[in-house]
PDB file of N, CA and C in Angstrom:
ATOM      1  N   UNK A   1     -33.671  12.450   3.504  1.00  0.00           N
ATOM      2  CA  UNK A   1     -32.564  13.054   2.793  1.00  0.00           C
ATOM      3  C   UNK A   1     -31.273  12.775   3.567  1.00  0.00           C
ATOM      4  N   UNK A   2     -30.270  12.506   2.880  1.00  0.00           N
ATOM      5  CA  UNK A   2     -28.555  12.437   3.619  1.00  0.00           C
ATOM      6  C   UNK A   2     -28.006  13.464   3.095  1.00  0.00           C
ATOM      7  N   UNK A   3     -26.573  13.201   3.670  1.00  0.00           N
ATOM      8  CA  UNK A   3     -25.561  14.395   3.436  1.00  0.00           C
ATOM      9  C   UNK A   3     -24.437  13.258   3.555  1.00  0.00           C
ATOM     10  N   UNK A   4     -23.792  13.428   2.061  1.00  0.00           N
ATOM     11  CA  UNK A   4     -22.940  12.897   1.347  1.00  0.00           C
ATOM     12  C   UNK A   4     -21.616  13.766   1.721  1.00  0.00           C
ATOM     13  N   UNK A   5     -20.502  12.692   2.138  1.00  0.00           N
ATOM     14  CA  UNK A   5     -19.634  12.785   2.745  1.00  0.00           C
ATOM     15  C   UNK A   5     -18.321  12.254   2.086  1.00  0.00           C
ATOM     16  N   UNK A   6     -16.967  12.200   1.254  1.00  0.00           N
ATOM     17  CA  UNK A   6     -16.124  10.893   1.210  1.00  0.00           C
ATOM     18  C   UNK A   6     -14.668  11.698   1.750  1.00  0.00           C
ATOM     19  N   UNK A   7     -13.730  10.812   1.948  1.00  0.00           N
ATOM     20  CA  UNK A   7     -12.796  11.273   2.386  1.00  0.00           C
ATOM     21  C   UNK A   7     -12.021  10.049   1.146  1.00  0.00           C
ATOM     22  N   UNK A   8     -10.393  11.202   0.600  1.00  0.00           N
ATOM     23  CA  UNK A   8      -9.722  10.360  -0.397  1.00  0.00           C
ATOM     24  C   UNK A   8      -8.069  11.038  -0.219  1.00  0.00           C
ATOM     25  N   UNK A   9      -7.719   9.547  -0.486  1.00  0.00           N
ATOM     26  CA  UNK A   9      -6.685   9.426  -0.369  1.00  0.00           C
ATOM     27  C   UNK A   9      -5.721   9.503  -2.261  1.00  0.00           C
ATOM     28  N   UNK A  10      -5.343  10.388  -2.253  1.00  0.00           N
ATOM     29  CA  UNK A  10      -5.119  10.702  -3.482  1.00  0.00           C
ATOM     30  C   UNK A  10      -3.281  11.007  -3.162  1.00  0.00           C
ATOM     31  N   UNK A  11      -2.676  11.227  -4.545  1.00  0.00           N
ATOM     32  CA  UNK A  11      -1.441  11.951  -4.146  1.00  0.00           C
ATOM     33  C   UNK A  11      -0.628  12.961  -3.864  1.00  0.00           C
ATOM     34  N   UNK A  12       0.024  13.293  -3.274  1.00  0.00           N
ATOM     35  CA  UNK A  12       0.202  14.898  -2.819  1.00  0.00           C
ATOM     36  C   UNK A  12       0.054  15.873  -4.053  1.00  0.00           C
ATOM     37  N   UNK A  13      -0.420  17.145  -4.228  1.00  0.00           N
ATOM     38  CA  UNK A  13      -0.325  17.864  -4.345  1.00  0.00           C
ATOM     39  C   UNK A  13      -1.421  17.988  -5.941  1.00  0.00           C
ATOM     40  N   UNK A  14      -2.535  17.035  -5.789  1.00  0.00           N
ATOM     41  CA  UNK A  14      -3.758  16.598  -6.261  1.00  0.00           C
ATOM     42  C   UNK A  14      -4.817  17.964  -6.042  1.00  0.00           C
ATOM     43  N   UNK A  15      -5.026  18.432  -6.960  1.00  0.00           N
ATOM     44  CA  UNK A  15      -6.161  19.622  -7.151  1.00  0.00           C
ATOM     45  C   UNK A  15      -7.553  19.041  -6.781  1.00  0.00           C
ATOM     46  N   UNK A  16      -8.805  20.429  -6.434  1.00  0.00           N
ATOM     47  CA  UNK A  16     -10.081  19.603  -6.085  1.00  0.00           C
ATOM     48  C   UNK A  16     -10.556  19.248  -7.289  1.00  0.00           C
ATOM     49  N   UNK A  17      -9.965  19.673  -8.292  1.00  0.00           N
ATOM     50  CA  UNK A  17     -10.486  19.097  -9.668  1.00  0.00           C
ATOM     51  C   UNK A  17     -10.838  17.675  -9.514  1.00  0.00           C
ATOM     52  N   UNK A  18      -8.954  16.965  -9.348  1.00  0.00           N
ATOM     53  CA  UNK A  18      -8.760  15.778  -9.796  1.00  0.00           C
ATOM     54  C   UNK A  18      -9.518  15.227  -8.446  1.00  0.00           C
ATOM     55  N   UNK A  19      -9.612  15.000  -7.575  1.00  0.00           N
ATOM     56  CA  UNK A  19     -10.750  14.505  -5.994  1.00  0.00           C
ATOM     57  C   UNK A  19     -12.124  15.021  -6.449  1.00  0.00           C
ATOM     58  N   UNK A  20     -12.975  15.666  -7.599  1.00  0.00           N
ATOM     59  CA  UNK A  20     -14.204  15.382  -8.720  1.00  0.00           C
ATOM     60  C   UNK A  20     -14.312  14.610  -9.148  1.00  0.00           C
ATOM     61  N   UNK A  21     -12.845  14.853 -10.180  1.00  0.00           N
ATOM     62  CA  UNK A  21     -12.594  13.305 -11.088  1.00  0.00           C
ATOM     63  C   UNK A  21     -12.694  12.238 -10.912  1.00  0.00           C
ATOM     64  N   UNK A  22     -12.085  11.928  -9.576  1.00  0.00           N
ATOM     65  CA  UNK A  22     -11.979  10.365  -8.907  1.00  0.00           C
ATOM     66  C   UNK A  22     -13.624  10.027  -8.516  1.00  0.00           C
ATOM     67  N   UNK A  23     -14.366  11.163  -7.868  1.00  0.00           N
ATOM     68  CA  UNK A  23     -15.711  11.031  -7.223  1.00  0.00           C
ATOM     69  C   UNK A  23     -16.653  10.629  -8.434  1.00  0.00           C
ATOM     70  N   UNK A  24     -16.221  11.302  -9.898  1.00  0.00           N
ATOM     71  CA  UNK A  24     -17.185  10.838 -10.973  1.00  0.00           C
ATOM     72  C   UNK A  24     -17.361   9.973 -11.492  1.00  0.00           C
ATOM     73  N   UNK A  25     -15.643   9.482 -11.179  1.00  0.00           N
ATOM     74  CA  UNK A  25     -15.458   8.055 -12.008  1.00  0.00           C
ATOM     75  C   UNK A  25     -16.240   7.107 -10.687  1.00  0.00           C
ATOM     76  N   UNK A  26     -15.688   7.276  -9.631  1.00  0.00           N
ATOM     77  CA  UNK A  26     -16.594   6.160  -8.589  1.00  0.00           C
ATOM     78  C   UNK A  26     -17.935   5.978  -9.003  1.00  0.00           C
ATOM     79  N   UNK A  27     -18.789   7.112  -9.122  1.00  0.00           N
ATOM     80  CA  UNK A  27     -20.410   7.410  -9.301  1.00  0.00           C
ATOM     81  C   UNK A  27     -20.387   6.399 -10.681  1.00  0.00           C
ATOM     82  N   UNK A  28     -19.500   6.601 -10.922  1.00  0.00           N
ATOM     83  CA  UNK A  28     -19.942   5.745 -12.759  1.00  0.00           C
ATOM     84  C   UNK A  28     -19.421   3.783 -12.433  1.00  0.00           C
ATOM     85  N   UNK A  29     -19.013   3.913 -11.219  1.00  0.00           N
ATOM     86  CA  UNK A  29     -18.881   2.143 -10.990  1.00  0.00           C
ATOM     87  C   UNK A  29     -17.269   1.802 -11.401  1.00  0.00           C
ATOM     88  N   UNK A  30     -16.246   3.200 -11.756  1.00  0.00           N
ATOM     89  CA  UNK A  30     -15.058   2.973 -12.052  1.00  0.00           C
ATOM     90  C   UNK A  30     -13.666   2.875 -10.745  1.00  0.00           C
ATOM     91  N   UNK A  31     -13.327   2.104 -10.335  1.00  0.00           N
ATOM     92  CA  UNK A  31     -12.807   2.346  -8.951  1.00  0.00           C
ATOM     93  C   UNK A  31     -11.290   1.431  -9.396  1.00  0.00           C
ATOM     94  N   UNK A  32     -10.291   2.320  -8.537  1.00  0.00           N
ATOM     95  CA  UNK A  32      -8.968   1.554  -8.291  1.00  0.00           C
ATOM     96  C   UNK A  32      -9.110   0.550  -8.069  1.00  0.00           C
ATOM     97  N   UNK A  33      -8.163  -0.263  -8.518  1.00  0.00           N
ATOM     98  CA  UNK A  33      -8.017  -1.940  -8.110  1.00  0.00           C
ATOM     99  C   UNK A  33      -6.862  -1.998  -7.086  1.00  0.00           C
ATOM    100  N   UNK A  34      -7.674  -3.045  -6.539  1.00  0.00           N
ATOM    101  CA  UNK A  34      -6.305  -3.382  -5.154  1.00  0.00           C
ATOM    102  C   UNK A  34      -7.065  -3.136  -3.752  1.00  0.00           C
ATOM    103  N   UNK A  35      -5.977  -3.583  -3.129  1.00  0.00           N
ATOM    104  CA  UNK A  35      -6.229  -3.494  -1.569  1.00  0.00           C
ATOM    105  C   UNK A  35      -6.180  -1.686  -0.885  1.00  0.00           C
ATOM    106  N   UNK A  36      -7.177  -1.575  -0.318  1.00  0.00           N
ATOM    107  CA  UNK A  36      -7.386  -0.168   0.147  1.00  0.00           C
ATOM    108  C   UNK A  36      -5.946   0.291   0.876  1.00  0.00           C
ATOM    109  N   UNK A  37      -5.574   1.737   0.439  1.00  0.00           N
ATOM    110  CA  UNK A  37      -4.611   2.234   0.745  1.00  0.00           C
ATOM    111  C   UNK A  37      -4.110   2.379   2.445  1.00  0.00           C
ATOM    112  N   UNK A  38      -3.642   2.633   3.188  1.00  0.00           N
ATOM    113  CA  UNK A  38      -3.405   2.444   4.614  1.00  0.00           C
ATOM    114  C   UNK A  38      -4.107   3.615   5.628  1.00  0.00           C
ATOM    115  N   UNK A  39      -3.848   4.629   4.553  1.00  0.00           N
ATOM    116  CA  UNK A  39      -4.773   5.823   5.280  1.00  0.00           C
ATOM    117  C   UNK A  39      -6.272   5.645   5.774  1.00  0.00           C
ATOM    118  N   UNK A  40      -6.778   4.740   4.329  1.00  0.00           N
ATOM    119  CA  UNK A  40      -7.941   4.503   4.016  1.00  0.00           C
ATOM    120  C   UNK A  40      -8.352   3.595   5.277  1.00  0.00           C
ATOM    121  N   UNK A  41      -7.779   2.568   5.403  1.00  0.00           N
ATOM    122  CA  UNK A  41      -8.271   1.381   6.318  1.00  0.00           C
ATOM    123  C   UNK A  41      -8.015   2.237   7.401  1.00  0.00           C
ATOM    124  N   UNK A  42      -7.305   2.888   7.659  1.00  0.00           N
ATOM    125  CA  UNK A  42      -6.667   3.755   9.126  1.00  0.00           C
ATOM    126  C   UNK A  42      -8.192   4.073   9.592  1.00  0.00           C
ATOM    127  N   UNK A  43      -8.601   4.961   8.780  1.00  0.00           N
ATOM    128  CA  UNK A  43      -9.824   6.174   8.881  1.00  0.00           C
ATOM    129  C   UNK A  43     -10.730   5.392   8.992  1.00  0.00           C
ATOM    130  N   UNK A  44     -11.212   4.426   8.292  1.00  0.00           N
ATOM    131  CA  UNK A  44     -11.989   3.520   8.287  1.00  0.00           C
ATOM    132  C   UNK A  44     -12.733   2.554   9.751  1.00  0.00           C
ATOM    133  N   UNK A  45     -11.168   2.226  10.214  1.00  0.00           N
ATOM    134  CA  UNK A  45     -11.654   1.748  11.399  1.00  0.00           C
ATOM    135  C   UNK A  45     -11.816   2.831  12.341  1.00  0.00           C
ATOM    136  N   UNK A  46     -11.257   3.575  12.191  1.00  0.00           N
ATOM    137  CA  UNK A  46     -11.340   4.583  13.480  1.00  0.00           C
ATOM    138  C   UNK A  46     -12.673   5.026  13.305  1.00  0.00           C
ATOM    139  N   UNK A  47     -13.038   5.530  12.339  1.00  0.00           N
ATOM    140  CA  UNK A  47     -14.505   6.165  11.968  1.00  0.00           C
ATOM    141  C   UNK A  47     -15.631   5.090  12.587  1.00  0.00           C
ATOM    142  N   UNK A  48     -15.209   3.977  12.104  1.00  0.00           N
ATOM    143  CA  UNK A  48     -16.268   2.999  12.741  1.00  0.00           C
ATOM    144  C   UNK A  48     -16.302   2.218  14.374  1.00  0.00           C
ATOM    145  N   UNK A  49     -15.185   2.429  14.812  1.00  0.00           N
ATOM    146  CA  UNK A  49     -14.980   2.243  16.371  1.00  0.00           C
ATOM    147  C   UNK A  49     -15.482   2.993  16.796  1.00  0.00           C
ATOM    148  N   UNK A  50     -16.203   4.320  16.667  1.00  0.00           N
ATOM    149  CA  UNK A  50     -16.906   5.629  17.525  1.00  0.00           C
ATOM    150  C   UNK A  50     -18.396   5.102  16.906  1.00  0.00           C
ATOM    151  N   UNK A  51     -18.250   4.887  15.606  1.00  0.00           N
ATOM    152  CA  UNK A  51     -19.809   4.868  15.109  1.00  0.00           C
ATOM    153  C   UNK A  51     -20.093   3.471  14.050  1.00  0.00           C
ATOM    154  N   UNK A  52     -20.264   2.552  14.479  1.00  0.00           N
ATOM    155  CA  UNK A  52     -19.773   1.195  13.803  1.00  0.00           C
ATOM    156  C   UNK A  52     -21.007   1.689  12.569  1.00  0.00           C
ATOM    157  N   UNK A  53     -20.567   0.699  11.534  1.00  0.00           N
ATOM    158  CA  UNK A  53     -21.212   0.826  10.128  1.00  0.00           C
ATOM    159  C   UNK A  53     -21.764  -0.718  10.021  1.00  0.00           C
ATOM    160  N   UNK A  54     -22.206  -1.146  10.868  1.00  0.00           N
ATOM    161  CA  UNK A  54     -22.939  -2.662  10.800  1.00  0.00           C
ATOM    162  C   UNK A  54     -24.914  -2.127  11.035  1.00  0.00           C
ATOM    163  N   UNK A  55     -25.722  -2.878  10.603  1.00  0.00           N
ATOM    164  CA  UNK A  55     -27.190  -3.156  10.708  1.00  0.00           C
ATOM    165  C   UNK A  55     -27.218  -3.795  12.099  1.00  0.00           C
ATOM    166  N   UNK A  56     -28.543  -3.045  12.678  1.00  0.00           N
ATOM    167  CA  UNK A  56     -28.831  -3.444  14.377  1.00  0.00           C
ATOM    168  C   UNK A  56     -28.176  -2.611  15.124  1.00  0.00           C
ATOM    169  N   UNK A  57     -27.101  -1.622  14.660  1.00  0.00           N
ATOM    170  CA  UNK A  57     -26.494  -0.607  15.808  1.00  0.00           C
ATOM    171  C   UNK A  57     -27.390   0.494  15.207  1.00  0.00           C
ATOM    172  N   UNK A  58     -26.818   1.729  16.615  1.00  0.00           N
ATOM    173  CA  UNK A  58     -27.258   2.718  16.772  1.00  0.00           C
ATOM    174  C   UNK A  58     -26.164   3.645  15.969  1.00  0.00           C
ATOM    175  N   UNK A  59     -26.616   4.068  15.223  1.00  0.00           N
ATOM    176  CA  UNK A  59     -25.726   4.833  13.795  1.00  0.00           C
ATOM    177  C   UNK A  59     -26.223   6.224  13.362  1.00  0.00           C
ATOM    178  N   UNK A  60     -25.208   6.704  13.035  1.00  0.00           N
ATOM    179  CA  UNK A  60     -25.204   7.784  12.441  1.00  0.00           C
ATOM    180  C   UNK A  60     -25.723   8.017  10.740  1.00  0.00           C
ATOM    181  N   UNK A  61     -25.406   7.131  10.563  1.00  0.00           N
ATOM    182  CA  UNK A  61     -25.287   6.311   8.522  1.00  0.00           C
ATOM    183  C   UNK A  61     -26.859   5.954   8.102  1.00  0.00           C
ATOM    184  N   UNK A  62     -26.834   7.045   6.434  1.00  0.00           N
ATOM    185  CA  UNK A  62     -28.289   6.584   6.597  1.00  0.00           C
ATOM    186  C   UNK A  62     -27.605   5.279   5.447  1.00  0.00           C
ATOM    187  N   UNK A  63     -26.512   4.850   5.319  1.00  0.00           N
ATOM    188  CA  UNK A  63     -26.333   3.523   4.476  1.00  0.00           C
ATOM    189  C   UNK A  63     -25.537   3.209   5.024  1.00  0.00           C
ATOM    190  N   UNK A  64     -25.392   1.669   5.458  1.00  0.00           N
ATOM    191  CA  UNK A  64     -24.565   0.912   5.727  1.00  0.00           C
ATOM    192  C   UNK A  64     -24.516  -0.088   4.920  1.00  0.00           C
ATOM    193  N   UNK A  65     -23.209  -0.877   4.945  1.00  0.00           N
ATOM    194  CA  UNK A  65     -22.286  -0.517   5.361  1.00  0.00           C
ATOM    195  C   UNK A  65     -21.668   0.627   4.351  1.00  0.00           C
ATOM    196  N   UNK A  66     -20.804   1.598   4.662  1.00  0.00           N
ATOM    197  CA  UNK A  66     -19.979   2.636   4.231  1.00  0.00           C
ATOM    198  C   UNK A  66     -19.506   1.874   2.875  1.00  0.00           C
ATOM    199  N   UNK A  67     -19.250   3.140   1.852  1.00  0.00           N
ATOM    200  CA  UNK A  67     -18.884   2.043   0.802  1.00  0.00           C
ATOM    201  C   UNK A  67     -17.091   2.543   1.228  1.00  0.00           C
ATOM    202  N   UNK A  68     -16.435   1.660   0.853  1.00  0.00           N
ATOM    203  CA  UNK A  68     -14.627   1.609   1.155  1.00  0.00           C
ATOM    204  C   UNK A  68     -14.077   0.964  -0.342  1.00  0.00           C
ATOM    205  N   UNK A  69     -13.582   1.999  -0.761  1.00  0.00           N
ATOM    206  CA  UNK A  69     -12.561   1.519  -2.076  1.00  0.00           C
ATOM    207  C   UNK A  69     -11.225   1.368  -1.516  1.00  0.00           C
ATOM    208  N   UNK A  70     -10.164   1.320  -2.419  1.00  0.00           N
ATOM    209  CA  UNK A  70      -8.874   1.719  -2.628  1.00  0.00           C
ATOM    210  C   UNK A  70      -8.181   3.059  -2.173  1.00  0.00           C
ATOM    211  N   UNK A  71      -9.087   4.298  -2.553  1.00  0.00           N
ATOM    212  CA  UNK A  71      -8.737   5.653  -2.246  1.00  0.00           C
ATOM    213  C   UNK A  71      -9.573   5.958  -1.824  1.00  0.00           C
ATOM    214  N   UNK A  72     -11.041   5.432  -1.432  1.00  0.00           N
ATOM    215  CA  UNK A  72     -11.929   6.405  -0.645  1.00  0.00           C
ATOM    216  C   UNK A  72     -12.745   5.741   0.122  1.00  0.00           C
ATOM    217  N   UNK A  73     -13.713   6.377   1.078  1.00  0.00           N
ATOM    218  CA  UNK A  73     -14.711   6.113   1.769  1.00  0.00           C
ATOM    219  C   UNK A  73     -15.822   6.958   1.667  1.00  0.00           C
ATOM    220  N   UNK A  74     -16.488   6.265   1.254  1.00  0.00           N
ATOM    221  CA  UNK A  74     -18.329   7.447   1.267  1.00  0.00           C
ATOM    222  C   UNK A  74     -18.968   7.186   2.332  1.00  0.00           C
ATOM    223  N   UNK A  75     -19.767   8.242   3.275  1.00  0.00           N
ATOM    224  CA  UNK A  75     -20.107   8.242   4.277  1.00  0.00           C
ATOM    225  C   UNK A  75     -21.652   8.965   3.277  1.00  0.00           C
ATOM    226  N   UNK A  76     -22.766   8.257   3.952  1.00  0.00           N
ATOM    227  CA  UNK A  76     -23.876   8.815   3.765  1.00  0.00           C
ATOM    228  C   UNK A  76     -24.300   9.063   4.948  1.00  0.00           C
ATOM    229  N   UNK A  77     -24.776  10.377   5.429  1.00  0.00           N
ATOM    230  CA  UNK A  77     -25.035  10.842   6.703  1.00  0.00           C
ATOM    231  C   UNK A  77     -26.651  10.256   6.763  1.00  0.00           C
ATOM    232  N   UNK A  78     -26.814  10.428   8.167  1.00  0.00           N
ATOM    233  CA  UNK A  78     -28.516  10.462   8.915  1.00  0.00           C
ATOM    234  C   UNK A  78     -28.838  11.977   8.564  1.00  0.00           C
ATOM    235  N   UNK A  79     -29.805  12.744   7.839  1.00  0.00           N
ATOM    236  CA  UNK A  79     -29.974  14.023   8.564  1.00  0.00           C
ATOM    237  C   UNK A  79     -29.854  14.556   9.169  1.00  0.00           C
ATOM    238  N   UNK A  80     -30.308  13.944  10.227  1.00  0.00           N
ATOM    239  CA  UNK A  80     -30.328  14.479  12.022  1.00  0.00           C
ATOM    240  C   UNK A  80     -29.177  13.756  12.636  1.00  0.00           C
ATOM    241  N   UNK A  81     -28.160  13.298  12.355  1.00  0.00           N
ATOM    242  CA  UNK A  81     -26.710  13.133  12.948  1.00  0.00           C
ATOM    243  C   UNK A  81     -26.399  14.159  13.928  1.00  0.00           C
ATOM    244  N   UNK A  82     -25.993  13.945  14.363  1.00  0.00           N
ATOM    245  CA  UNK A  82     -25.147  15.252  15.347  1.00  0.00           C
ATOM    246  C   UNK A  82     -23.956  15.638  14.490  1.00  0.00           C
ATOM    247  N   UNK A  83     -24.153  17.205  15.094  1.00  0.00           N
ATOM    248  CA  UNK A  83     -22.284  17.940  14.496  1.00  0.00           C
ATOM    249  C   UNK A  83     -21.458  17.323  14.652  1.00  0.00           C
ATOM    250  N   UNK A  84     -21.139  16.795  16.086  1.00  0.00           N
ATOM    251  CA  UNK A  84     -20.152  15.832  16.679  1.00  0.00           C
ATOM    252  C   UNK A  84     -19.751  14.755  15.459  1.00  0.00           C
ATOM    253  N   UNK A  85     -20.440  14.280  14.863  1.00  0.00           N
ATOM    254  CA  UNK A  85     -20.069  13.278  13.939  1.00  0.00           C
ATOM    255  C   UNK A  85     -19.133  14.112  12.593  1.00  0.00           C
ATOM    256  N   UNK A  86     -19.720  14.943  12.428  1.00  0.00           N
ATOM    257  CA  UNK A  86     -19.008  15.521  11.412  1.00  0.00           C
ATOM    258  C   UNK A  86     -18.051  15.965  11.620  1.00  0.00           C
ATOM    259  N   UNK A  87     -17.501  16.648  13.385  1.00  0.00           N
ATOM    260  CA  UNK A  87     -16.250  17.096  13.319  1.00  0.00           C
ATOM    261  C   UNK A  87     -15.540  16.062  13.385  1.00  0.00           C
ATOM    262  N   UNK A  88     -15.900  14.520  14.463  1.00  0.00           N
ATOM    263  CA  UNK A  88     -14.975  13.558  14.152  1.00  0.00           C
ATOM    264  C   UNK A  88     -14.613  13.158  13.009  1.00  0.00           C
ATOM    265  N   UNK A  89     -15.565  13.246  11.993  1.00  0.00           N
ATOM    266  CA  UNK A  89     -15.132  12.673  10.332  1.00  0.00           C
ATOM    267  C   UNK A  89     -14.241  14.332  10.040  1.00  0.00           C
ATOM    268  N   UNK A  90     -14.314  15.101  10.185  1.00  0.00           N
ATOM    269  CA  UNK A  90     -13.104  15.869   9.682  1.00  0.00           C
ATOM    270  C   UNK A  90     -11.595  16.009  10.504  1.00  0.00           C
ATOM    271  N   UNK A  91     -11.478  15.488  12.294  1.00  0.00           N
ATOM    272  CA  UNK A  91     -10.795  15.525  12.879  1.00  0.00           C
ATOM    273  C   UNK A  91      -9.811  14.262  11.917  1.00  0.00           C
ATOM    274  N   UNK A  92     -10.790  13.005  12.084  1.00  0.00           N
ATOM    275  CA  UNK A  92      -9.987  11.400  11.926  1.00  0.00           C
ATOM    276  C   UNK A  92      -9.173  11.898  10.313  1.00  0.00           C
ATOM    277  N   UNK A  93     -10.086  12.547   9.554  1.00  0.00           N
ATOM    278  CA  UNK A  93      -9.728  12.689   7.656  1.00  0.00           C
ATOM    279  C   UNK A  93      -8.575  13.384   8.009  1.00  0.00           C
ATOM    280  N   UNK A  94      -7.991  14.249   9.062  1.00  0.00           N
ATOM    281  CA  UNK A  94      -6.845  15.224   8.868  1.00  0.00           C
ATOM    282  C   UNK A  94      -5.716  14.344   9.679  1.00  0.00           C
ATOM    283  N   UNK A  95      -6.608  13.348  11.094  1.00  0.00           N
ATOM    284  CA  UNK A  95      -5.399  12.635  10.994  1.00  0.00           C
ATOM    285  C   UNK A  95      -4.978  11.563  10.575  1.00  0.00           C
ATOM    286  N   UNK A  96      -5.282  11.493   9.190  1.00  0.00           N
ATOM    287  CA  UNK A  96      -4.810  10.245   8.545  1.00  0.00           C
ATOM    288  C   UNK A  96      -4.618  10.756   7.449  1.00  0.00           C
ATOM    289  N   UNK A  97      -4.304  12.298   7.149  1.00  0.00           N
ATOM    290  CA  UNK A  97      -3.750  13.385   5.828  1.00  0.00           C
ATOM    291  C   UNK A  97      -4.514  12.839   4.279  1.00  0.00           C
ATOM    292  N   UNK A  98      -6.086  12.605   4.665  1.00  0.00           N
ATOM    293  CA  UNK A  98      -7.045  12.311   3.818  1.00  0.00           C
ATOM    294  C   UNK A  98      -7.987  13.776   3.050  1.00  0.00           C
ATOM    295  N   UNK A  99      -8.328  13.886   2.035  1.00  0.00           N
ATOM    296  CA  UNK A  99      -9.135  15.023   1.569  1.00  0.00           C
ATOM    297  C   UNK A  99     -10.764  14.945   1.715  1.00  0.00           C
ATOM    298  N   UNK A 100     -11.262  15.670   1.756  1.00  0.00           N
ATOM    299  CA  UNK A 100     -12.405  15.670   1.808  1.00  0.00           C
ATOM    300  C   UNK A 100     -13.557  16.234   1.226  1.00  0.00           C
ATOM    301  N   UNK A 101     -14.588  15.601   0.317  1.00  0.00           N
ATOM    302  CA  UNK A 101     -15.150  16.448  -0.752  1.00  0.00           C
ATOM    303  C   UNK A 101     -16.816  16.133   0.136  1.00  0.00           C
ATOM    304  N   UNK A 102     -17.288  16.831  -0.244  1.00  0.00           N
ATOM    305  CA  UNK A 102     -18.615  17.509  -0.058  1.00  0.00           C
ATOM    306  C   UNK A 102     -19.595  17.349  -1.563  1.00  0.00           C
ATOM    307  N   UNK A 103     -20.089  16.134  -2.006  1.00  0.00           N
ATOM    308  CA  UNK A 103     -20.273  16.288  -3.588  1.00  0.00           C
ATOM    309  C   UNK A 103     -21.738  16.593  -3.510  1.00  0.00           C
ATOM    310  N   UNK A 104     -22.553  17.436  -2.641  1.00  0.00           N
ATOM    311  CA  UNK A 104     -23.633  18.154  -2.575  1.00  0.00           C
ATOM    312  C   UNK A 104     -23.563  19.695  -3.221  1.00  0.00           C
ATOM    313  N   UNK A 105     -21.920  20.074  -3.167  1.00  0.00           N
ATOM    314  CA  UNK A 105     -21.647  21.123  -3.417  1.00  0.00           C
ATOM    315  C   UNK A 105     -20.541  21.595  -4.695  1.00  0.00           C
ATOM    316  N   UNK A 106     -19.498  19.984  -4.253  1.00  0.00           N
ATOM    317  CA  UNK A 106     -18.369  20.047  -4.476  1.00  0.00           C
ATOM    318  C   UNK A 106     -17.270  20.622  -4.581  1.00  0.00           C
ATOM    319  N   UNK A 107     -17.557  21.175  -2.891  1.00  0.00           N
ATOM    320  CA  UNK A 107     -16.194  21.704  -2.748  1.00  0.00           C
ATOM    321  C   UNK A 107     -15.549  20.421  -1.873  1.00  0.00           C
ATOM    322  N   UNK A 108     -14.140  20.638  -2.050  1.00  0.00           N
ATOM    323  CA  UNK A 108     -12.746  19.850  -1.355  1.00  0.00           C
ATOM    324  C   UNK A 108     -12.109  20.895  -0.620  1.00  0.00           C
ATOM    325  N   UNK A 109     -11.566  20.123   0.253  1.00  0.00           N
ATOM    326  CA  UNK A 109     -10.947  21.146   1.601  1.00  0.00           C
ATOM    327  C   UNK A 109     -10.309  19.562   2.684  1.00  0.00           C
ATOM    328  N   UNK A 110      -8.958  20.159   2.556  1.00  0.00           N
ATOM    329  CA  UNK A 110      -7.911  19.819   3.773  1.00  0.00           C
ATOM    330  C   UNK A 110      -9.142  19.606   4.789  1.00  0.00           C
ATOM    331  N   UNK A 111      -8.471  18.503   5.427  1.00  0.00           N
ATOM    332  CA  UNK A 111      -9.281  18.558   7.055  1.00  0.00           C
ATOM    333  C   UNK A 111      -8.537  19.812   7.968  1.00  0.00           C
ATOM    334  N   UNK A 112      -8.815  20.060   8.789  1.00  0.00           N
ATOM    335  CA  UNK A 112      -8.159  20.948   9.888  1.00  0.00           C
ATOM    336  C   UNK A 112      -6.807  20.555  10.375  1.00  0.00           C
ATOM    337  N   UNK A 113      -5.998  20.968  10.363  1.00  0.00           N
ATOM    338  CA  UNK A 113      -4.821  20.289  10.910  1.00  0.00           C
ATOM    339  C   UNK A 113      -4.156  20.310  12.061  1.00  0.00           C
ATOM    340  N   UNK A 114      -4.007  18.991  12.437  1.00  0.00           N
ATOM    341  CA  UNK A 114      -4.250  18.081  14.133  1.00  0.00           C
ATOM    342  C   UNK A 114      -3.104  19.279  14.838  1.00  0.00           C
ATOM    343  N   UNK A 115      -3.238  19.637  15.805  1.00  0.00           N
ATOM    344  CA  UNK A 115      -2.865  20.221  17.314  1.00  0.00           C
ATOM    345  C   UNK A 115      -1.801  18.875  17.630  1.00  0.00           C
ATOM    346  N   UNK A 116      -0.495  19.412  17.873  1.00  0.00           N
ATOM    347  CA  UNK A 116      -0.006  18.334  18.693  1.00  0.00           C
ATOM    348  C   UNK A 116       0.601  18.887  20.079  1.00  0.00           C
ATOM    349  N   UNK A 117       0.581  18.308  20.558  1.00  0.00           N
ATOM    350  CA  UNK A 117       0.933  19.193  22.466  1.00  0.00           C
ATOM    351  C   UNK A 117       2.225  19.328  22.024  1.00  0.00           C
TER     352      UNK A 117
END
């Protein structure tokens, strides 16, 4: 079993409705066109410099590679991942002002928002 994860880059002031909407239309094979948004690639690499998303590493992901659209990234967890992984995927999603849905449950929720000294 995994634990389904995406982080999306949507436009300000976007309800968890509409971050459903986008998640249903993905599930149905419907996705933005174009080159992934900047947040997106931001999170993307960072997420994968701690925990690369390639075959033959030691991973967190029970699918690789991560799927990466335009506005989102789906993370399919290992079961047995560590917490640690999950707070980094909610630390990196807040600093790159990404949303985050949970579609096991579907709730959406802000990442935590970053501490600056």
């Amino acid at each position: 079993m995994t634990f389904d994860l995406s982080v999306w880059a949507l436009g300000h002031g976007v309800s968890a409705a509409d971050v459903r909407a986008a998640h249903n239309r993905c599930r149905q094979g419907v996705h933005v066109a174009g080159a992934p948004e900047p947040r997106i690639l931001s999170f993307y690499r960072a997420v994968t410099a701690g925990y690369p998303d390639r075959p033959g590493t030691r991973t967190p992901w029970a699918v690789t590679p991560l799927h990466v659209a335009a506005d989102h990234v789906e993370m399919n967890l290992d079961e047995s991942c560590p917490d640690q992984v999950l707070l980094d995927i909610e630390r990196l999603a807040g600093e790159h002002g990404l949303l985050l849905l949970d579609p096991q449950d579907g709730s959406v929720y802000p990442p935590p928002t970053p501490v600056t000294g």
